[in-house]
PDB file of N, CA and C in Angstrom:
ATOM      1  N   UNK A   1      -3.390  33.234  22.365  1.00  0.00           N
ATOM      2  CA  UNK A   1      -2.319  32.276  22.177  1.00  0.00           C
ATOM      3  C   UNK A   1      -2.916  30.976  21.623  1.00  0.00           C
ATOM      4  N   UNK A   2      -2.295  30.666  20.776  1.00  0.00           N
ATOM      5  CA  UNK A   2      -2.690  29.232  20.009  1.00  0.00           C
ATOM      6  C   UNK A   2      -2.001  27.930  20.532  1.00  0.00           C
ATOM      7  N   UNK A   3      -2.567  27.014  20.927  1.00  0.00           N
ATOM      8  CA  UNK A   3      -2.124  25.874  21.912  1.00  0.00           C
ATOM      9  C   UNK A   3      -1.979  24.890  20.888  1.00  0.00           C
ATOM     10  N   UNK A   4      -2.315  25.204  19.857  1.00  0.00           N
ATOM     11  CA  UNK A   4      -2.968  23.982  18.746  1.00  0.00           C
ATOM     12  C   UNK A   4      -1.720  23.524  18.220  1.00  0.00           C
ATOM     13  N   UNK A   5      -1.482  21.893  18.430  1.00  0.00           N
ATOM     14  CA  UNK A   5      -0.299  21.248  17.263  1.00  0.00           C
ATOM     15  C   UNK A   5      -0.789  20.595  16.049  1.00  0.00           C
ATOM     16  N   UNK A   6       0.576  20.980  15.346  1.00  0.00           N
ATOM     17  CA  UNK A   6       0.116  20.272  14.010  1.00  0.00           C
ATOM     18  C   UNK A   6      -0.125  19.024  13.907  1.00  0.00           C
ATOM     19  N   UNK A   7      -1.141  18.646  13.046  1.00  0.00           N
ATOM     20  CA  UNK A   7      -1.977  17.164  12.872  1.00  0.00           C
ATOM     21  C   UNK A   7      -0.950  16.492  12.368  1.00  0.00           C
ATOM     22  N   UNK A   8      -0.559  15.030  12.198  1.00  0.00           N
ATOM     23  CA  UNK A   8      -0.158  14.339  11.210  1.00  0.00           C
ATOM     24  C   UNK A   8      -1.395  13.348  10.590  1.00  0.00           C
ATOM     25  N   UNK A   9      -1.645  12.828   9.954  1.00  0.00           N
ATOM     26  CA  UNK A   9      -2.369  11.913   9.017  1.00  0.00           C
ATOM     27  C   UNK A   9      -1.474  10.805   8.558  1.00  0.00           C
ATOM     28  N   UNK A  10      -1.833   9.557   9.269  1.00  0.00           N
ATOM     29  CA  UNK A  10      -1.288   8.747   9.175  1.00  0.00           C
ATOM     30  C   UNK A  10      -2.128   7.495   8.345  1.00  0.00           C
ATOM     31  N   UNK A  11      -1.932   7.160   6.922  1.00  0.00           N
ATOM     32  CA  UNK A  11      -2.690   6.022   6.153  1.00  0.00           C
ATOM     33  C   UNK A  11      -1.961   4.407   6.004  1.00  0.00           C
ATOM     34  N   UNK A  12      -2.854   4.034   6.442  1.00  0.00           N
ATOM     35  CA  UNK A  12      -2.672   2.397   6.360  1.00  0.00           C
ATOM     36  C   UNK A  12      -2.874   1.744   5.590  1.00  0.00           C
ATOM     37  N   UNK A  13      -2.508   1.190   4.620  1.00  0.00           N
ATOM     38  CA  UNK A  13      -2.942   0.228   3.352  1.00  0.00           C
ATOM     39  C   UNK A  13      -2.644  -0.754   3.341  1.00  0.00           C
ATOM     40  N   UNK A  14      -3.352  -2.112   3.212  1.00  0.00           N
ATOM     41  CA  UNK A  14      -2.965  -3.328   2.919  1.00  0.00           C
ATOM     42  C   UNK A  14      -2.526  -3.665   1.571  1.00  0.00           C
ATOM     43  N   UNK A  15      -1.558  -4.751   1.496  1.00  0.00           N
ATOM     44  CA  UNK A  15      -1.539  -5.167   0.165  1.00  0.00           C
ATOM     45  C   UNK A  15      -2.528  -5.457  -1.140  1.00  0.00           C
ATOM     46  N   UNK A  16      -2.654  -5.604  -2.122  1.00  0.00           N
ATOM     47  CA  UNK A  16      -3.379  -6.027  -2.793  1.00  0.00           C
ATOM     48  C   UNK A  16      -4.009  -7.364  -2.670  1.00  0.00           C
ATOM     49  N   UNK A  17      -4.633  -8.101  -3.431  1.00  0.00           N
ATOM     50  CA  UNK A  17      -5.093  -9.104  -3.474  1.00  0.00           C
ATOM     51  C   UNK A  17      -3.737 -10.357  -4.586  1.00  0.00           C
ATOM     52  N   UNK A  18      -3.708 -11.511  -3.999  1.00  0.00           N
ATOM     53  CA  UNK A  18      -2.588 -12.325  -5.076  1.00  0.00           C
ATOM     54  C   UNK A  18      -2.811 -13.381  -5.232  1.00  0.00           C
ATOM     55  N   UNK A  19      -2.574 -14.124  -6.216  1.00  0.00           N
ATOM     56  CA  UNK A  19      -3.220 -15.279  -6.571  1.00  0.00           C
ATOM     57  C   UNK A  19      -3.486 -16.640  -5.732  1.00  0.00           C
ATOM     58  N   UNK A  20      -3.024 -16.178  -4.889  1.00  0.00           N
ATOM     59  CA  UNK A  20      -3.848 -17.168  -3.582  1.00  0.00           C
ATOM     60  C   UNK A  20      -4.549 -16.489  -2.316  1.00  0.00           C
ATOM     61  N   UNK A  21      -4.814 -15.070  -2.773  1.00  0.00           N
ATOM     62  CA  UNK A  21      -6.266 -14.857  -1.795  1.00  0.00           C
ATOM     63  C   UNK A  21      -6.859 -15.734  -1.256  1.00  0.00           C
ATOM     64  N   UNK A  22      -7.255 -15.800  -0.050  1.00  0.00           N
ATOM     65  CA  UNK A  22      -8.822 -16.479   0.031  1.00  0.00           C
ATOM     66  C   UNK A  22      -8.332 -18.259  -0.039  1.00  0.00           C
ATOM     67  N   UNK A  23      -7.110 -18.817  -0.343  1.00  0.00           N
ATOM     68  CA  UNK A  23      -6.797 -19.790  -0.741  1.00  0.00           C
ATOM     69  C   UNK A  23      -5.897 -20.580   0.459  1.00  0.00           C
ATOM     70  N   UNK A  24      -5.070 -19.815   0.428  1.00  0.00           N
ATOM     71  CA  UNK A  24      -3.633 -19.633   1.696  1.00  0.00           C
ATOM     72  C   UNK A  24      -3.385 -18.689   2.328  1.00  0.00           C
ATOM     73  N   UNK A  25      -2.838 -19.113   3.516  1.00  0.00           N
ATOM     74  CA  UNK A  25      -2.350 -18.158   4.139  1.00  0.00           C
ATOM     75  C   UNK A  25      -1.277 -17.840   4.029  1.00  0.00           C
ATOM     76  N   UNK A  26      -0.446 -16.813   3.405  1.00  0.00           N
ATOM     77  CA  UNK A  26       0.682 -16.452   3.164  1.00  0.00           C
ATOM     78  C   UNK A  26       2.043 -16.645   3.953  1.00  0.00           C
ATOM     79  N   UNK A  27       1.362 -15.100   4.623  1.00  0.00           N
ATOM     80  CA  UNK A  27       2.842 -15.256   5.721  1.00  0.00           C
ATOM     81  C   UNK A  27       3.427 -14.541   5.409  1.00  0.00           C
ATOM     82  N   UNK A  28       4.676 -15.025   5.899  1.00  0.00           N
ATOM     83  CA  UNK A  28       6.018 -14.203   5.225  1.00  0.00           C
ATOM     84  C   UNK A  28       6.488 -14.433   3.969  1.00  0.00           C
ATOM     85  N   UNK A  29       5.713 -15.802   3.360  1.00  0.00           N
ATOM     86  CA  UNK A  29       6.151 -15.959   1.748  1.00  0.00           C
ATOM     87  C   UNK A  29       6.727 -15.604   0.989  1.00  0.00           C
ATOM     88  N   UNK A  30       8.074 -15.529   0.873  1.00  0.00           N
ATOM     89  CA  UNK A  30       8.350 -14.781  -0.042  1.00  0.00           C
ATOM     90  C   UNK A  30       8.319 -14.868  -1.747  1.00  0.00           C
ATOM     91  N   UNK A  31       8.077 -14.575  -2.689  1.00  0.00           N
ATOM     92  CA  UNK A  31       7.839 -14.186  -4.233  1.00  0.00           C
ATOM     93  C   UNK A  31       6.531 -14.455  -4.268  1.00  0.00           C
ATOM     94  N   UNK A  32       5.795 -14.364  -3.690  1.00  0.00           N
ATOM     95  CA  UNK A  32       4.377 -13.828  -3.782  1.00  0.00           C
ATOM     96  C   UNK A  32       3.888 -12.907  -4.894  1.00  0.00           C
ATOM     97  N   UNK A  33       3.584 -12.357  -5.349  1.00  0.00           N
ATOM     98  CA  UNK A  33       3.251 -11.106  -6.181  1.00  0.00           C
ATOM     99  C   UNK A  33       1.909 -10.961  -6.414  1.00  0.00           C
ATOM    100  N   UNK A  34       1.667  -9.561  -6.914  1.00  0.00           N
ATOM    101  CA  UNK A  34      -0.002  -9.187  -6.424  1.00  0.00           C
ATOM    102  C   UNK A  34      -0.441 -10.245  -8.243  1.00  0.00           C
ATOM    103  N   UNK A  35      -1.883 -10.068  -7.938  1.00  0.00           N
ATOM    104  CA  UNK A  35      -2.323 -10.841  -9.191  1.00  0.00           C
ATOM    105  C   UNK A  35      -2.690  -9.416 -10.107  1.00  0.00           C
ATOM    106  N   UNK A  36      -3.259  -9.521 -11.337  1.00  0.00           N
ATOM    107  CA  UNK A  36      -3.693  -8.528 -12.055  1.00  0.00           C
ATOM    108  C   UNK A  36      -4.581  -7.655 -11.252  1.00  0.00           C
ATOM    109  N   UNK A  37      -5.882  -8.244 -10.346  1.00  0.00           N
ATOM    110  CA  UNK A  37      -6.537  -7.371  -9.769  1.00  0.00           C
ATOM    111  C   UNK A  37      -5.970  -6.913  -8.584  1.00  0.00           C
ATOM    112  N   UNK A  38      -4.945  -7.239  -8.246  1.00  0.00           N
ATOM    113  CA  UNK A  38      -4.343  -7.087  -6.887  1.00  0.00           C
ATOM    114  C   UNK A  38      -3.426  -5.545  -7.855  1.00  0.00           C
ATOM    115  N   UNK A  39      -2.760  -5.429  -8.655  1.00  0.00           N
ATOM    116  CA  UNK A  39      -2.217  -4.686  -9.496  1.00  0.00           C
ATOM    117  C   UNK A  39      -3.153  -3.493  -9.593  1.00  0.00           C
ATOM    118  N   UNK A  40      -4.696  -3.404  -9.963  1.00  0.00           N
ATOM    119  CA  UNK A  40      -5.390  -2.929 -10.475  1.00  0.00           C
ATOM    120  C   UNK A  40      -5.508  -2.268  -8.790  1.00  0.00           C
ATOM    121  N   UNK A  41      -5.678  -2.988  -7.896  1.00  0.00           N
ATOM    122  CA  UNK A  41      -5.730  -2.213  -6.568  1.00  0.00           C
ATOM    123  C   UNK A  41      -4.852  -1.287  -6.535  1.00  0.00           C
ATOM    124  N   UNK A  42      -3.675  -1.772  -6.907  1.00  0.00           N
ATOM    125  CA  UNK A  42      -2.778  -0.185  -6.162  1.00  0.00           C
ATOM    126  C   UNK A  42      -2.894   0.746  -6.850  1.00  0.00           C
ATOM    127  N   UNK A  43      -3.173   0.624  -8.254  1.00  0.00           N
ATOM    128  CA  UNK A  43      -3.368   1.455  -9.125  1.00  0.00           C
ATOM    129  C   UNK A  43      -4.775   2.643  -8.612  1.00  0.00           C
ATOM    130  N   UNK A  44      -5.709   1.941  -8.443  1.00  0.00           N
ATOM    131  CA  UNK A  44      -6.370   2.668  -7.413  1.00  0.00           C
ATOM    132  C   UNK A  44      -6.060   3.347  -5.925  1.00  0.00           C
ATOM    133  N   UNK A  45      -5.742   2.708  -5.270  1.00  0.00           N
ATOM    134  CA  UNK A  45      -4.975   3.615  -4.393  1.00  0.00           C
ATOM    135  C   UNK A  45      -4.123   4.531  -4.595  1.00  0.00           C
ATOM    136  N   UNK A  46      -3.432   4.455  -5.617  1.00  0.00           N
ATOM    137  CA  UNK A  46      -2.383   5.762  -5.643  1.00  0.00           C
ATOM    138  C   UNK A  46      -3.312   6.491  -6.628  1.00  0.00           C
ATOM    139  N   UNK A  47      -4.679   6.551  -7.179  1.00  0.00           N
ATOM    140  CA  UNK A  47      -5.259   7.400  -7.646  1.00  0.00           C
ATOM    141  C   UNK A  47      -5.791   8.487  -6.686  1.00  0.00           C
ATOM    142  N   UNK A  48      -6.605   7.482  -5.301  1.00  0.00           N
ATOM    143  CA  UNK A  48      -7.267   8.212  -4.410  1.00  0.00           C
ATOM    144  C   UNK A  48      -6.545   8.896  -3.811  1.00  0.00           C
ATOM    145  N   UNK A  49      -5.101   8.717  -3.709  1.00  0.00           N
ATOM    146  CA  UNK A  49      -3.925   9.692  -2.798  1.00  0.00           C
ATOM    147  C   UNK A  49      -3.087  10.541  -3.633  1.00  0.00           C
ATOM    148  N   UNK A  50      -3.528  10.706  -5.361  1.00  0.00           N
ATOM    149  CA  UNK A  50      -3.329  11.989  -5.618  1.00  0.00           C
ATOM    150  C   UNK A  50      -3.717  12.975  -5.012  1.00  0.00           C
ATOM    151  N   UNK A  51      -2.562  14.035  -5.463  1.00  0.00           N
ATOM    152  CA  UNK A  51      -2.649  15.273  -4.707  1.00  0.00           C
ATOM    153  C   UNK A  51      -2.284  15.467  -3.166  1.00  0.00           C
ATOM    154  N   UNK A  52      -2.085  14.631  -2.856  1.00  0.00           N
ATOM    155  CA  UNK A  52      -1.797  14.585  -0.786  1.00  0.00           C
ATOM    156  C   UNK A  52      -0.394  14.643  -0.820  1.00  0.00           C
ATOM    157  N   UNK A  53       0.066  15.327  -0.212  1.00  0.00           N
ATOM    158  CA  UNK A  53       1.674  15.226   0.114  1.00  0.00           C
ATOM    159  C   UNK A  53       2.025  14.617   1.068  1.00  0.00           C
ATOM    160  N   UNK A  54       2.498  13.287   0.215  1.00  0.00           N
ATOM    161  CA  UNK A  54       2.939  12.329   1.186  1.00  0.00           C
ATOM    162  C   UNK A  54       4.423  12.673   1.364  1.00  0.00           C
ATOM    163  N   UNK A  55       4.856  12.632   2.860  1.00  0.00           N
ATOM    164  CA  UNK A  55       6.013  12.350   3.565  1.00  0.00           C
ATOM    165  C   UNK A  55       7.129  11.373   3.081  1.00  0.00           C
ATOM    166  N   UNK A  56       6.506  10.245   3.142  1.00  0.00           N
ATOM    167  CA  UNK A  56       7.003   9.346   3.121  1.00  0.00           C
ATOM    168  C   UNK A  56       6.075   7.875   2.648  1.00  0.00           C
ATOM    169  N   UNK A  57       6.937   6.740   2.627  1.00  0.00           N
ATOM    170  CA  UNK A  57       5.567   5.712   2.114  1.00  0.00           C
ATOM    171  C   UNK A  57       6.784   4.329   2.756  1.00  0.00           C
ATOM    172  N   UNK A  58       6.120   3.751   3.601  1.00  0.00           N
ATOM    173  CA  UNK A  58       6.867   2.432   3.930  1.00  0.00           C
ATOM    174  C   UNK A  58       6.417   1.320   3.594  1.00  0.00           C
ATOM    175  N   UNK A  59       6.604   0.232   3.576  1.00  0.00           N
ATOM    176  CA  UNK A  59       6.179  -0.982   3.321  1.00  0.00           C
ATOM    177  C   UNK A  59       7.001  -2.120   3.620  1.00  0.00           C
ATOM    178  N   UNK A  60       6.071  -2.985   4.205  1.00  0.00           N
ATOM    179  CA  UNK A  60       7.274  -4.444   4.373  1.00  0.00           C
ATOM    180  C   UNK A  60       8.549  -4.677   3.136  1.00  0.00           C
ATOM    181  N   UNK A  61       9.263  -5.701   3.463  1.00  0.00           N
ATOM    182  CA  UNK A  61      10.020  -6.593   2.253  1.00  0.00           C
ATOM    183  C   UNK A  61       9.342  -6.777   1.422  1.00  0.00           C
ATOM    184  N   UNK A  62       8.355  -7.862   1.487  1.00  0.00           N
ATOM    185  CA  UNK A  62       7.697  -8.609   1.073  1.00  0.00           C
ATOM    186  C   UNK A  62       7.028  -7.925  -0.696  1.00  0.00           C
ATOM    187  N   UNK A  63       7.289  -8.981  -1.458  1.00  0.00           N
ATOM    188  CA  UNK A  63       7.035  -8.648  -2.862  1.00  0.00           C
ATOM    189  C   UNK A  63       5.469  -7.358  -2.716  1.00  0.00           C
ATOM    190  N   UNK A  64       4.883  -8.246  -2.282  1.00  0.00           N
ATOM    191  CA  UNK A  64       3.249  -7.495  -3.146  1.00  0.00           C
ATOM    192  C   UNK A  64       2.998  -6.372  -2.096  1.00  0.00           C
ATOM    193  N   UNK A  65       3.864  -6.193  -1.158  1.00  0.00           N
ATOM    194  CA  UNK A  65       3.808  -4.846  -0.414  1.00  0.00           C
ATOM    195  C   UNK A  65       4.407  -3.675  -0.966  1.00  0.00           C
ATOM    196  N   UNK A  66       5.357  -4.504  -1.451  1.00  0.00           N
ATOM    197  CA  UNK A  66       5.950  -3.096  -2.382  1.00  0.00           C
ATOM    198  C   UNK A  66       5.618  -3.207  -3.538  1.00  0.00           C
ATOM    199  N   UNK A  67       4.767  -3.665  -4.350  1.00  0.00           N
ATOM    200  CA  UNK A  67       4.205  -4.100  -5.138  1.00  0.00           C
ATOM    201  C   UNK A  67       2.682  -2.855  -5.076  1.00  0.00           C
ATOM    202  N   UNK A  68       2.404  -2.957  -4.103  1.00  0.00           N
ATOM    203  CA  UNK A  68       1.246  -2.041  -4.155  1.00  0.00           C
ATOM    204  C   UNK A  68       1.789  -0.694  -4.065  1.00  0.00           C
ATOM    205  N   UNK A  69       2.713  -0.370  -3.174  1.00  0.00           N
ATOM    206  CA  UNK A  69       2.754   0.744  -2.721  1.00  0.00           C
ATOM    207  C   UNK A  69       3.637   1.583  -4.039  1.00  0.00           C
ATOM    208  N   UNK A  70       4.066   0.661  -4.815  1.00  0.00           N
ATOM    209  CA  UNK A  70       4.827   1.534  -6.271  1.00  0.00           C
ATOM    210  C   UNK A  70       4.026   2.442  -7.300  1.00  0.00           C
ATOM    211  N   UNK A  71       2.823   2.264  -7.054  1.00  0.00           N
ATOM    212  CA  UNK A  71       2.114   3.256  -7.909  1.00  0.00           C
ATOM    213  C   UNK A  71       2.283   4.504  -7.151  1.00  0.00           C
ATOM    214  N   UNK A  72       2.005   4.267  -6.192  1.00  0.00           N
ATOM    215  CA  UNK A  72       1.807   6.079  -5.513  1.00  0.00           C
ATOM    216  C   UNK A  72       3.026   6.243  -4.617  1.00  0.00           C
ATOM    217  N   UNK A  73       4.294   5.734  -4.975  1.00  0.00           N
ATOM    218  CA  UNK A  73       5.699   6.099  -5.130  1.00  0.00           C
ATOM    219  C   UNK A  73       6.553   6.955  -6.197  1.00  0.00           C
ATOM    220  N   UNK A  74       5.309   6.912  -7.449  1.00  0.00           N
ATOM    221  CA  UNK A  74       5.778   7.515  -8.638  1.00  0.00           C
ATOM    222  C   UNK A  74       5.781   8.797  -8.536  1.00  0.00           C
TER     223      UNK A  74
END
């Protein structure tokens, strides 16, 4: 008898980087938006999570959250 349940895999991603990295502290800010390299991040991330069958994909309100997470929404 097999006792074993199915795994879930659960991934966490932060936003990208935006033109006040390192500068300010954001917050809840809203119209924020990622900067070019902050752009270039998600673009990478939704490279490394080709092929995975994602469920689902959540993300705050907040501009550059969904901002990242739109590449590997496609």
């Amino acid at each position: 008898m097999d006792h074993t349940a199915p795994s879930t895999l659960l991934l966490l991603v932060r936003h990208g980087v935006t033109p006040t990295t390192g500068q300010v502290l954001p917050g809840r800010a809203p119209g924020l938006h990622l900067s070019e390299a902050g752009r270039e991040q998600a673009r990478a991330v939704a490279q490394r999570l080709e092929g995975l069958e994602l469920a689902a994909i959540y993300t705050s309100p907040m501009e550059r959250a969904r901002e990242t997470a739109a590449p590997a929404a496609e």
